[in-house]
Protein backbone atom coordinates (compact mmCIF):
# COMPACT_ATOMS: atom_id res chain seq x y z
CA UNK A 1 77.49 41.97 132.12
CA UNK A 2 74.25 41.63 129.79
CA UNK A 3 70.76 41.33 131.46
CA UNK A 4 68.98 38.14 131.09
CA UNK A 5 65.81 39.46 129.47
CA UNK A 6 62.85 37.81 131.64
CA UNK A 7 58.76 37.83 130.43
CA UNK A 8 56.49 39.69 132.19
CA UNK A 9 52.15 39.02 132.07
CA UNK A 10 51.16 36.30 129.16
CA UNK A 11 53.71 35.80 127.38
CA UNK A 12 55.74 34.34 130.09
CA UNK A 13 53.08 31.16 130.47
CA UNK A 14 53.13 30.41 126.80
CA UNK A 15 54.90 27.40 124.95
CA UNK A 16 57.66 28.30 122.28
CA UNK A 17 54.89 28.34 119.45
CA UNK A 18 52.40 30.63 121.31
CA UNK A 19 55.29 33.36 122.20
CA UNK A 20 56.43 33.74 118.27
CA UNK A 21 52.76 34.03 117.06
CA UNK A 22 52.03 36.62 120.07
CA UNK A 23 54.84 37.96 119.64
CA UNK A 24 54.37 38.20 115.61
CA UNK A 25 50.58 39.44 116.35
CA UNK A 26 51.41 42.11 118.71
CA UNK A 27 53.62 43.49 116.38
CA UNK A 28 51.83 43.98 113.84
CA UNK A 29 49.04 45.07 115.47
CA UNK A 30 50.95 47.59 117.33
CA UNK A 31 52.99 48.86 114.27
CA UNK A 32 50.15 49.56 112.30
CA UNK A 33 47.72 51.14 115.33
CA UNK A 34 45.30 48.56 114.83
CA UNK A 35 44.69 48.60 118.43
CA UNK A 36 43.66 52.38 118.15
CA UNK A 37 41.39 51.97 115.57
CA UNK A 38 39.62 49.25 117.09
CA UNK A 39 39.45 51.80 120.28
CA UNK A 40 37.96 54.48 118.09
CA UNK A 41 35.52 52.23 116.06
CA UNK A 42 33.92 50.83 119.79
CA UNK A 43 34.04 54.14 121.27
CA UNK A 44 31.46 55.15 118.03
CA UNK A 45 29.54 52.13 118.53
CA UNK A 46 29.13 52.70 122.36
CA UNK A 47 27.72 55.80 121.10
CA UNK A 48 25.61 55.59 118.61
CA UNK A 49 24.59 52.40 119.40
CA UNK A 50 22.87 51.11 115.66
CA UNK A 51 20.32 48.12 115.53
CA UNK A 52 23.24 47.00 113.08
CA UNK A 53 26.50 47.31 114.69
CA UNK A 54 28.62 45.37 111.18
CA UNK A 55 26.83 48.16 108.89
CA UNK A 56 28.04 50.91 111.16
CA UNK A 57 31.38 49.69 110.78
CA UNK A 58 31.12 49.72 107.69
CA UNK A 59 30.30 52.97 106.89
CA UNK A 60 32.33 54.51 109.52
CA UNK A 61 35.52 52.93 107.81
CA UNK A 62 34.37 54.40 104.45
CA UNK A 63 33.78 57.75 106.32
CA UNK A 64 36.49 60.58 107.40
CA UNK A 65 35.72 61.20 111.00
CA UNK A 66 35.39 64.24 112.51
CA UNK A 67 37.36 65.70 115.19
CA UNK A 68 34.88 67.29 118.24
CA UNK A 69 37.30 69.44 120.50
CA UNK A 70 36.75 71.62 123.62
CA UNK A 71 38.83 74.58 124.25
CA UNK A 72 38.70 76.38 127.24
CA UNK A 73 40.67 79.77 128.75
CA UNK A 74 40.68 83.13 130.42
CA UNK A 75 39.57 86.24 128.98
CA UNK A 76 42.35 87.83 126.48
CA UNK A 77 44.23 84.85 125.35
CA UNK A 78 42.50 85.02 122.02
CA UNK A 79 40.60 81.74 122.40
CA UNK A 80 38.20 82.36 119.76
CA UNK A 81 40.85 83.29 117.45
CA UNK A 82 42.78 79.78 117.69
CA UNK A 83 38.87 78.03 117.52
CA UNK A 84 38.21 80.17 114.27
CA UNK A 85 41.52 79.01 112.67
CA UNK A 86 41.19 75.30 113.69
CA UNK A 87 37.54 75.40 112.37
CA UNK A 88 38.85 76.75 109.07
CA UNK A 89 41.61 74.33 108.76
CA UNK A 90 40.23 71.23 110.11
CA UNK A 91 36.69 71.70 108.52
CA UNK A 92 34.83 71.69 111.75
CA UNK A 93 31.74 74.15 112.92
CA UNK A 94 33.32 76.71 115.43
CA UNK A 95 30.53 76.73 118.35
CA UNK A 96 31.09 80.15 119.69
CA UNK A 97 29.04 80.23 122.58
CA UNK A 98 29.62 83.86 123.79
CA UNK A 99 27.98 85.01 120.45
CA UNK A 100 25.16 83.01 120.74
CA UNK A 101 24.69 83.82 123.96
CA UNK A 102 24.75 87.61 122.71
CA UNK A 103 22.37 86.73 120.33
CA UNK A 104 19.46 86.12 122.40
CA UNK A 105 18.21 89.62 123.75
CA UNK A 106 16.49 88.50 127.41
CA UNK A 107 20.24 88.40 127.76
CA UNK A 108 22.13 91.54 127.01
CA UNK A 109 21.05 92.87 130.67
CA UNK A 110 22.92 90.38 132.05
CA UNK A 111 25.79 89.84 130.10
CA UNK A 112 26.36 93.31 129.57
CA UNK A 113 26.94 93.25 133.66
CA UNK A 114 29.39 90.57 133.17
CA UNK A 115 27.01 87.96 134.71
CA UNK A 116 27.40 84.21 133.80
CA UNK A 117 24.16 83.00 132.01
CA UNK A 118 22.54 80.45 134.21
CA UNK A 119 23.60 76.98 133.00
CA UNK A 120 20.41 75.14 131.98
CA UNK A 121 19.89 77.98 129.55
CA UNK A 122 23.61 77.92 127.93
CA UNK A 123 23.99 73.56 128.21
CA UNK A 124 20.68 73.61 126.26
CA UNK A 125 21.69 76.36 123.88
CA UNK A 126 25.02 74.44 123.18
CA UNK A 127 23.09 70.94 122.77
CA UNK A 128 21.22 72.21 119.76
CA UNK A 129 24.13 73.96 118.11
CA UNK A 130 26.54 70.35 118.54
CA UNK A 131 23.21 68.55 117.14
CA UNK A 132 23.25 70.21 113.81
CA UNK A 133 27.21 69.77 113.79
CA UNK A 134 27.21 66.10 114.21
CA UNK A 135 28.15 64.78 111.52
CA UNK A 136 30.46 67.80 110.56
CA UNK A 137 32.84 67.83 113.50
CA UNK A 138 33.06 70.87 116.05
CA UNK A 139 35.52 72.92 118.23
CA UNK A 140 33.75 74.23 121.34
CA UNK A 141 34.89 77.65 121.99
CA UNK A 142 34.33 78.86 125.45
CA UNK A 143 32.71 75.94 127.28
CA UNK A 144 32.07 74.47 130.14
CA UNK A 145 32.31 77.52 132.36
CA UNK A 146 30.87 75.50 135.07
CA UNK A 147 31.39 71.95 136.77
CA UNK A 148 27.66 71.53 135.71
CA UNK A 149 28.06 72.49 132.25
CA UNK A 150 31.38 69.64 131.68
CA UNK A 151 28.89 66.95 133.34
CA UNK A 152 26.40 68.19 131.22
CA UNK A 153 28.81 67.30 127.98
CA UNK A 154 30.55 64.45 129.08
CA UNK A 155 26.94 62.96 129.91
CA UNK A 156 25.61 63.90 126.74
CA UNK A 157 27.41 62.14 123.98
CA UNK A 158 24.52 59.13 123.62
CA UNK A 159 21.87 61.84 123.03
CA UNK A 160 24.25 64.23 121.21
CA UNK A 161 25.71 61.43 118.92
CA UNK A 162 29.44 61.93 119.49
CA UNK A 163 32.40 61.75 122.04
CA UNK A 164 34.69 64.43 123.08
CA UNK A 165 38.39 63.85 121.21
CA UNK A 166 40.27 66.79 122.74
CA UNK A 167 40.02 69.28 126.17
CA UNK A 168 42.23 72.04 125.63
CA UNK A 169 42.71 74.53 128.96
CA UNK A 170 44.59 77.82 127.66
CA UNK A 171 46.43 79.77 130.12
CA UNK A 172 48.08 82.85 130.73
CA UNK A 173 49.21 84.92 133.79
CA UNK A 174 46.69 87.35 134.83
CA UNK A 175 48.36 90.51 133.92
CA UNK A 176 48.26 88.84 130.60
CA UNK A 177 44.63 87.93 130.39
CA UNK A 178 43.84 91.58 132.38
CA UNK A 179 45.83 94.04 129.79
CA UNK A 180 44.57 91.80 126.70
CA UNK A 181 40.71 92.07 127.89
CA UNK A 182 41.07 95.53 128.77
CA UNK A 183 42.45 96.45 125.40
CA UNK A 184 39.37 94.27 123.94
CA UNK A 185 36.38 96.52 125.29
CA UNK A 186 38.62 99.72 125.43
CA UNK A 187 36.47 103.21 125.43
CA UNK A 188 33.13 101.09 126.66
CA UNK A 189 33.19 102.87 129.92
CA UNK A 190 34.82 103.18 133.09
CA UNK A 191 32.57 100.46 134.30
CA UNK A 192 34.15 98.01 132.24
CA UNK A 193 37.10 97.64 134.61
CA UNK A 194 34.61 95.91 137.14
CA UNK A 195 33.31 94.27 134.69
CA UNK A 196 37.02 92.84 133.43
CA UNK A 197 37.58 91.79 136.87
CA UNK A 198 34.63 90.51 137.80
CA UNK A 199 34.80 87.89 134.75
CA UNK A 200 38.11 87.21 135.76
CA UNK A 201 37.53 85.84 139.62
CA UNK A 202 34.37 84.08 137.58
CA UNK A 203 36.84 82.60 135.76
CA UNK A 204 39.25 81.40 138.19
CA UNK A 205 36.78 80.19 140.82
CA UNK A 206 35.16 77.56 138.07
CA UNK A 207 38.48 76.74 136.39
CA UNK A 208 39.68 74.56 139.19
CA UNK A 209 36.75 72.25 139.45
CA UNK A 210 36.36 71.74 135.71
CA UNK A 211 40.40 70.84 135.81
CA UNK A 212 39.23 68.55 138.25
CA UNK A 213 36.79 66.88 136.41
CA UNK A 214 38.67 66.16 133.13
CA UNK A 215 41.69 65.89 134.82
CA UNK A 216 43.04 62.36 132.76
CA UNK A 217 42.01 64.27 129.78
CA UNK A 218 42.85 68.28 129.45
CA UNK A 219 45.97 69.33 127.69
CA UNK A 220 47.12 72.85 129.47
CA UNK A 221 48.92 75.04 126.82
CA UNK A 222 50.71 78.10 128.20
CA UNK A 223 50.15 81.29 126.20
CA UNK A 224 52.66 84.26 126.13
CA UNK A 225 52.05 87.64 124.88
CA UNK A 226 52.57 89.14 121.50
CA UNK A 227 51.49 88.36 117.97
CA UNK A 228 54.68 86.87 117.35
CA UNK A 229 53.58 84.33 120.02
CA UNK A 230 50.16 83.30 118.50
CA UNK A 231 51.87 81.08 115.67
CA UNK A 232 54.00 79.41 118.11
CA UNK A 233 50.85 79.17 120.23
CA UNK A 234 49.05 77.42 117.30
CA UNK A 235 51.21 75.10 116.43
CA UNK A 236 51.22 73.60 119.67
CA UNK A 237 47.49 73.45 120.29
CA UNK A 238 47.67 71.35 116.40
CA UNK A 239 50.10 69.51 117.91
CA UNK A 240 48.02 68.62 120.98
CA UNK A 241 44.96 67.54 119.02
CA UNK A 242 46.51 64.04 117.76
CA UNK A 243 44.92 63.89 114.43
CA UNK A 244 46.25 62.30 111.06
CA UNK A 245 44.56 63.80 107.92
CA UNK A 246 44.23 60.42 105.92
CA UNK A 247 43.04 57.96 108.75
CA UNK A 248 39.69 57.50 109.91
CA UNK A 249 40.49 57.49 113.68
CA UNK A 250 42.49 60.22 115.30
CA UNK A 251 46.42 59.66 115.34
CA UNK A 252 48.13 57.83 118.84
CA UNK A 253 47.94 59.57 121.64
CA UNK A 254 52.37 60.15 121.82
CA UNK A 255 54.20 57.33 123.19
CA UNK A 256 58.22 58.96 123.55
CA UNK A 257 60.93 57.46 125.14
CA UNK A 258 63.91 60.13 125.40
CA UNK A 259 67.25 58.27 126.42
CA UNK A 260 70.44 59.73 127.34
CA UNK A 261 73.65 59.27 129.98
CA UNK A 262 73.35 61.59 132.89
CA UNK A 263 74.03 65.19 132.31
CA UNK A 264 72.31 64.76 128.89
CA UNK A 265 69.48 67.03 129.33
CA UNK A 266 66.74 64.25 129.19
CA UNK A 267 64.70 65.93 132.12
CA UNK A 268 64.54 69.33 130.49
CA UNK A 269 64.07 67.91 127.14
CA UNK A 270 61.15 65.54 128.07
CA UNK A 271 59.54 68.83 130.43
CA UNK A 272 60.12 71.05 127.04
CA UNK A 273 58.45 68.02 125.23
CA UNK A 274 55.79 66.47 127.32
CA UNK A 275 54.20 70.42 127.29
CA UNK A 276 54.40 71.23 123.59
CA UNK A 277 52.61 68.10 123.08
CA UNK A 278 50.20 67.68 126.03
CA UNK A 279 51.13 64.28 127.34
CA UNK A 280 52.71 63.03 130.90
CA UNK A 281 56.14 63.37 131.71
CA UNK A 282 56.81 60.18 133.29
CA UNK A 283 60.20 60.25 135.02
CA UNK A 284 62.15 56.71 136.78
CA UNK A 285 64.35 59.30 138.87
CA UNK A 286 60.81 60.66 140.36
CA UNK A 287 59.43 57.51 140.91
CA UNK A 288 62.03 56.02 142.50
CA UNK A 289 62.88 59.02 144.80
CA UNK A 290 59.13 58.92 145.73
CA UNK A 291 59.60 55.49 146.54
CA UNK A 292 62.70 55.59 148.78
CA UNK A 293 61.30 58.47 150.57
CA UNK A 294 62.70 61.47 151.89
CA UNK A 295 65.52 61.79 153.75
CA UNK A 296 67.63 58.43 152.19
CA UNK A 297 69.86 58.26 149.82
CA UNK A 298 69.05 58.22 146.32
CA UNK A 299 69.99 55.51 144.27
CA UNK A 300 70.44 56.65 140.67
CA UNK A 301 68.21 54.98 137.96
CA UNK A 302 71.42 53.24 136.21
CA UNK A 303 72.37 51.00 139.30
CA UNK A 304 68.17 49.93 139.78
CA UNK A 305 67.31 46.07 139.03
CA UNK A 306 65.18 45.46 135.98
CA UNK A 307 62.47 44.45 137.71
CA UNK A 308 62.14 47.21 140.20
CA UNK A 309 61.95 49.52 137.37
CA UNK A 310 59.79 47.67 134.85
CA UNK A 311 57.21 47.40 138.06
CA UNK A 312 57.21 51.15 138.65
CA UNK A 313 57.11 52.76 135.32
CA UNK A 314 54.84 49.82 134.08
CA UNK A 315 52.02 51.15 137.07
CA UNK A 316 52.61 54.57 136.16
CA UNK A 317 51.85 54.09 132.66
CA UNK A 318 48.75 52.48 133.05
CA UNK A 319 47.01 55.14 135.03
CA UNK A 320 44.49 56.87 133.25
CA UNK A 321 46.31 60.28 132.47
CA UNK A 322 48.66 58.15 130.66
CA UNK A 323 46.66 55.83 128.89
CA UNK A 324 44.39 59.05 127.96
CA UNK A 325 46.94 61.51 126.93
CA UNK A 326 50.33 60.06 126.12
CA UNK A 327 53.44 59.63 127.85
CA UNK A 328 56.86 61.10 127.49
CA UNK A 329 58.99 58.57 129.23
CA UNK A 330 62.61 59.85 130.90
CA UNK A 331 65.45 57.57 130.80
CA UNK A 332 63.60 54.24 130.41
CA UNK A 333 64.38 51.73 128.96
CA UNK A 334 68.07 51.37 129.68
CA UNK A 335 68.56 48.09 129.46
CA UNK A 336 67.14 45.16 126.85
CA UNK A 337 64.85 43.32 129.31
CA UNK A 338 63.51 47.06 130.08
CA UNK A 339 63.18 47.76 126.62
CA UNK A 340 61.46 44.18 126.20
CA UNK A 341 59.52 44.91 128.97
CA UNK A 342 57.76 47.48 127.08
CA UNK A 343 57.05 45.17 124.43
CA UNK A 344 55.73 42.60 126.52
CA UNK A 345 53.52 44.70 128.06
CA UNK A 346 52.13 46.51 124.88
CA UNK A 347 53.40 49.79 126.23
CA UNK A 348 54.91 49.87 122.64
CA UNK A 349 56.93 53.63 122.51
CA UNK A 350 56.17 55.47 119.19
CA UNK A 351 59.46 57.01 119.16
CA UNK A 352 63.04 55.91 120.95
CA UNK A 353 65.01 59.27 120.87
CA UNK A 354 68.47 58.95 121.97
CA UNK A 355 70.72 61.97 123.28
CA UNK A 356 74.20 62.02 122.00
CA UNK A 357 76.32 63.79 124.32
CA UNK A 358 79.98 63.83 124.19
CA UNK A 359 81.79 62.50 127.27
CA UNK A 360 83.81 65.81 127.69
CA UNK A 361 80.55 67.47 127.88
CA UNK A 362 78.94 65.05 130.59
CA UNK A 363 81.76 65.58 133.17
CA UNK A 364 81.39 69.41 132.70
CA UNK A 365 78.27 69.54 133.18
CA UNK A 366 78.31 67.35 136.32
CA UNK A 367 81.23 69.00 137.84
CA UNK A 368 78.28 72.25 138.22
CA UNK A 369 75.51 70.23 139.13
CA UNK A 370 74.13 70.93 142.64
CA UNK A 371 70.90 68.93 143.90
CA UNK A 372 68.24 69.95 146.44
CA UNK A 373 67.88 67.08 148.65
CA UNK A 374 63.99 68.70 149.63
CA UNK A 375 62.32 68.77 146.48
CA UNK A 376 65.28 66.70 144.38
CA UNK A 377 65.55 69.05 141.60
CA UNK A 378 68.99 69.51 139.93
CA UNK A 379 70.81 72.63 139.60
CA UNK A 380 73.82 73.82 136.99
CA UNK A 381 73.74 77.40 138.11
CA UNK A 382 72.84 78.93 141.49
CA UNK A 383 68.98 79.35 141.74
CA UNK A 384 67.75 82.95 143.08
CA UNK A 385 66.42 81.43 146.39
CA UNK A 386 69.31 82.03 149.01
CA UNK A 387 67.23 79.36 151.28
CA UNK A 388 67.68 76.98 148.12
CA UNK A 389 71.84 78.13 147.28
CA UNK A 390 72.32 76.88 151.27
CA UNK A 391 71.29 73.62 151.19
CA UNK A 392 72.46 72.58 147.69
CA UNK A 393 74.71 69.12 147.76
CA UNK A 394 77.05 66.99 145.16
CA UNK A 395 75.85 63.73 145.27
CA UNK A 396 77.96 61.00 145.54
CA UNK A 397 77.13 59.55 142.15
CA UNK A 398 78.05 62.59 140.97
CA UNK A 399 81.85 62.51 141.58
CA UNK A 400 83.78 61.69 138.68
CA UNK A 401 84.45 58.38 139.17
CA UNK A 402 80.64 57.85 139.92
CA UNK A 403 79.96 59.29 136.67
CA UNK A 404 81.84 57.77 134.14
CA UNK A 405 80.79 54.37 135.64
CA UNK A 406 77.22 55.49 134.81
CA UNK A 407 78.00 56.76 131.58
CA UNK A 408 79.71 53.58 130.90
CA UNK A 409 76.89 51.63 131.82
CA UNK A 410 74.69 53.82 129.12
CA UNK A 411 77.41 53.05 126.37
CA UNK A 412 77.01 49.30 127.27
CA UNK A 413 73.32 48.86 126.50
CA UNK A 414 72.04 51.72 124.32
CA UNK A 415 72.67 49.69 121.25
CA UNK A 416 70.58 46.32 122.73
CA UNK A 417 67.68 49.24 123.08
CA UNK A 418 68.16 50.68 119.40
CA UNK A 419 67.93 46.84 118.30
CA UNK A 420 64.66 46.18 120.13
CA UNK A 421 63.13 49.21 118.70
CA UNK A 422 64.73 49.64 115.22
CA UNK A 423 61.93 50.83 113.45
CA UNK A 424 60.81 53.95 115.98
CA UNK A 425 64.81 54.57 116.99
CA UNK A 426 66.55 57.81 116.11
CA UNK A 427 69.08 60.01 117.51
CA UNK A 428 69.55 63.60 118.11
CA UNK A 429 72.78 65.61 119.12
CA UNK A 430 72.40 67.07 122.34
CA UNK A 431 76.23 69.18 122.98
CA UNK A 432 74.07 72.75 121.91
CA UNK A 433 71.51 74.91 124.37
CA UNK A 434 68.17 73.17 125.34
CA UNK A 435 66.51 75.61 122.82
CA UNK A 436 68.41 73.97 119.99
CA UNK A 437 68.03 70.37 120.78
CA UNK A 438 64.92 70.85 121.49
CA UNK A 439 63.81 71.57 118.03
CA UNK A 440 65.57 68.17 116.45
CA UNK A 441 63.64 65.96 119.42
CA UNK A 442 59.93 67.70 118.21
CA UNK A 443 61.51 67.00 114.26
CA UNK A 444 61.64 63.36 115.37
CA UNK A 445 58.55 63.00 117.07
CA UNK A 446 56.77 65.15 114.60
CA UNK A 447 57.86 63.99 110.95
CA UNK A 448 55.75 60.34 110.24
CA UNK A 449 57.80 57.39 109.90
CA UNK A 450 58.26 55.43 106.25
CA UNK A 451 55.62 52.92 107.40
CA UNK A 452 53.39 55.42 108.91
CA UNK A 453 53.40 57.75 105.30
CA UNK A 454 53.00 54.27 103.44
CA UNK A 455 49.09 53.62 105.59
CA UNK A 456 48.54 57.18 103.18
CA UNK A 457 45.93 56.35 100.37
CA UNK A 458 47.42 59.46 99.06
CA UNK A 459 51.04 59.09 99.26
CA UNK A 460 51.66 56.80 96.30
CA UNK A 461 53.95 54.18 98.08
């Protein structure tokens, strides 16, 4: 049985004429990003705020923009390193504050003793440098440090002339960061072990407040050891700073809807997904189990009414992370009026992504799968945790019946979603390891659509 596809918010109170121009405007609008540019071009104006606001538009349209990016992280994750190469290739300033905090010498004492520079002294020291970058674009390497120093910036963009674009937090374990520092100031001195350490706890004990305060904002990008690593590393920190070379506003923050019957791998694809490319894993199953509560039964997301689900994913989208960062959305829409739903609420998706799975494949992999009822969490092989192993269950929508209902339910309306989003819609075979499919879902986010490369002044079309 097919959906009845209902209107949600102001499209529902229009006459017949009204819905085909809003729904003709909105469309357009949201296929070209017009919406984001208009974003961009206020967010300059609030800034700068020009005696003639139509000139500034002007020449900020005939303008390239510059990114202005802050990347913070540990000692020994090669921070400056990644700042260095994204200055080179994105033609920004690289504000290193560590050297030009070596560079004044009322401060070698203290540095030297692995003491953090008071921040009046660095915040002012940083204002001047981003001053003489402003019209060039920056990358902030190394700060905040403090809580005080990220009010400092986020306060300052009126008397600095710009806005912040991008937080990047690196991170690594701390044997990581520990080994990688130590080799940095190796043969300075047996002293330099408290020093190592004592930067470290400095480290940690700020890190959690600044989080804090750019919390809708900061991308976290996990850093492994190796120099093998460091390209992988790179990529995704480029792929975190959502910028497109020819436009004169920064790309979309991601909008990604990954679709698939159960047993498809959505969940690890969209976790594998949402952290290569910084934006918030938005999951129905979660929401709804968070809703029922612990302790009842959990209703799979097939067999949930329309407008139960359009409610909660349509409240989680709008918080601020998601509206700030990006969203990768798991196993929603599944039905038209979801997928119009979307629409409707100009929560367009900038890719569809559906996982092709083979039915055979499905039932095997449900026939392993185990679920905690405690934290929910799914399981295909037994976890280390012996306290986890004992109180592993099949759920009842897991039994085989149960399951090709649900997968039968997919079949049904996966091809009403691929009509409502035609233009963003693609597919990917899932059957292979996680590793594997993971690369063809980051192809099809990553590679620009026709229309997108057409916008290109450059590309000839």
């Amino acid at each position: 049985m097919v959906t009845p596809v209902q209107t949600w918010g102001a499209l529902g109170n229009m006459v017949p004429e009204q819905k085909e121009f809003g729904a003709e405007t909105s469309a357009y609008l949201e296929s070209y990003e017009v919406y984001d540019l208009f974003a961009h071009l206020l967010r300059q104006v609030l800034v700068e705020r020009p005696e003639n606001p139509i000139k500034f538009f002007q020449d900020c349209l005939k303008e390239q923009s510059k990114l202005c990016i802050c990347i913070m992280g540990p000692p020994g994750v090669n921070r400056s390193k990644y700042c260095q190469q994204i200055a080179a290739d994105y033609k920004l300033k690289h504000v290193h504050v560590g050297k030009l905090l070596r560079a004044r010498k009322e401060l070698k004492d203290q540095i030297s003793a692995g003491e953090l520079v008071a921040d009046d002294v660095v915040i002012d020291l940083v204002k001047d440098e981003l001053r003489k970058a402003k019209h060039n674009g920056w990358v902030l390497d190394g700060f905040p440090r403090t809580k005080v120093q990220a009010q400092s910036l986020a306060a300052a963009s009126k008397e600095l002339g710009t806005s912040l674009d991008s937080v990047l937090m690196l991170h690594s374990s701390e044997d990581l960061a520990r080994q990688n520092f130590a080799a940095k100031v190796e043969g300075e001195g047996p002293e330099k072990g408290d020093m190592i350490e004592m930067r470290l706890q400095q480290y940690k004990r700020h890190v959690l407040t600044i989080s804090e305060f750019f919390k809708n904002s900061v991308r976290r990008i996990e850093v492994q050891g190796g120099e093998q690593e460091q390209e992988s590393v790179y990529k995704t920190i480029c792929s975190n700073l959502h910028y497109r070379g020819f436009s004169n506003a920064p790309l979309r923050m991601h909008r990604v809807c990954v679709l698939g019957p159960c047993a498809s791998g959505r969940t690890t694809q969209c976790n594998m997904l949402a952290k290569r490319l910084g934006v918030v894993h938005v999951d129905l199953a979660t929401l709804l189990r968070d809703k029922q509560g612990e302790g009842k039964e959990e209703v799979p997301p097939e067999f949930v009414g329309d407008e139960e689900a359009c409610a909660l994913i349509g409240s989680r989208l709008r918080q601020t992370d998601c509206v700030r960062k990006g969203w990768v959305l798991d196993g929603f829409p599944k039905t038209r009026a979801q997928a119009e739903f979307l629409r409707q609420a100009h929560l367009w998706p900038s890719r569809v992504i559906q996982l092709q799975v083979a039915d055979a494949v499905v039932e095997t992999r449900v026939s392993s799968r185990r679920v905690d009822p405690v934290t929910g969490i799914a399981y295909y092989t037994n976890p280390n945790s012996v306290a986890i192993r004992q109180r592993l269950i099949q759920c009842a929508h897991d039994q085989p019946d149960k399951v090709r209902e649900r997968v039968a339910l997919f079949s049904e309306n996966i091809q009403q979603v691929s009509d409502s989003w035609k233009r963003v819609f693609s597919s990917v075979l899932a059957d292979g390891q996680p590793e594997d499919v993971a690369v063809g879902v980051l192809e099809r986010v990553s590679n620009p659509l026709q229309s997108e490369i057409a916008q290109d002044p450059n590309s000839g079309l």
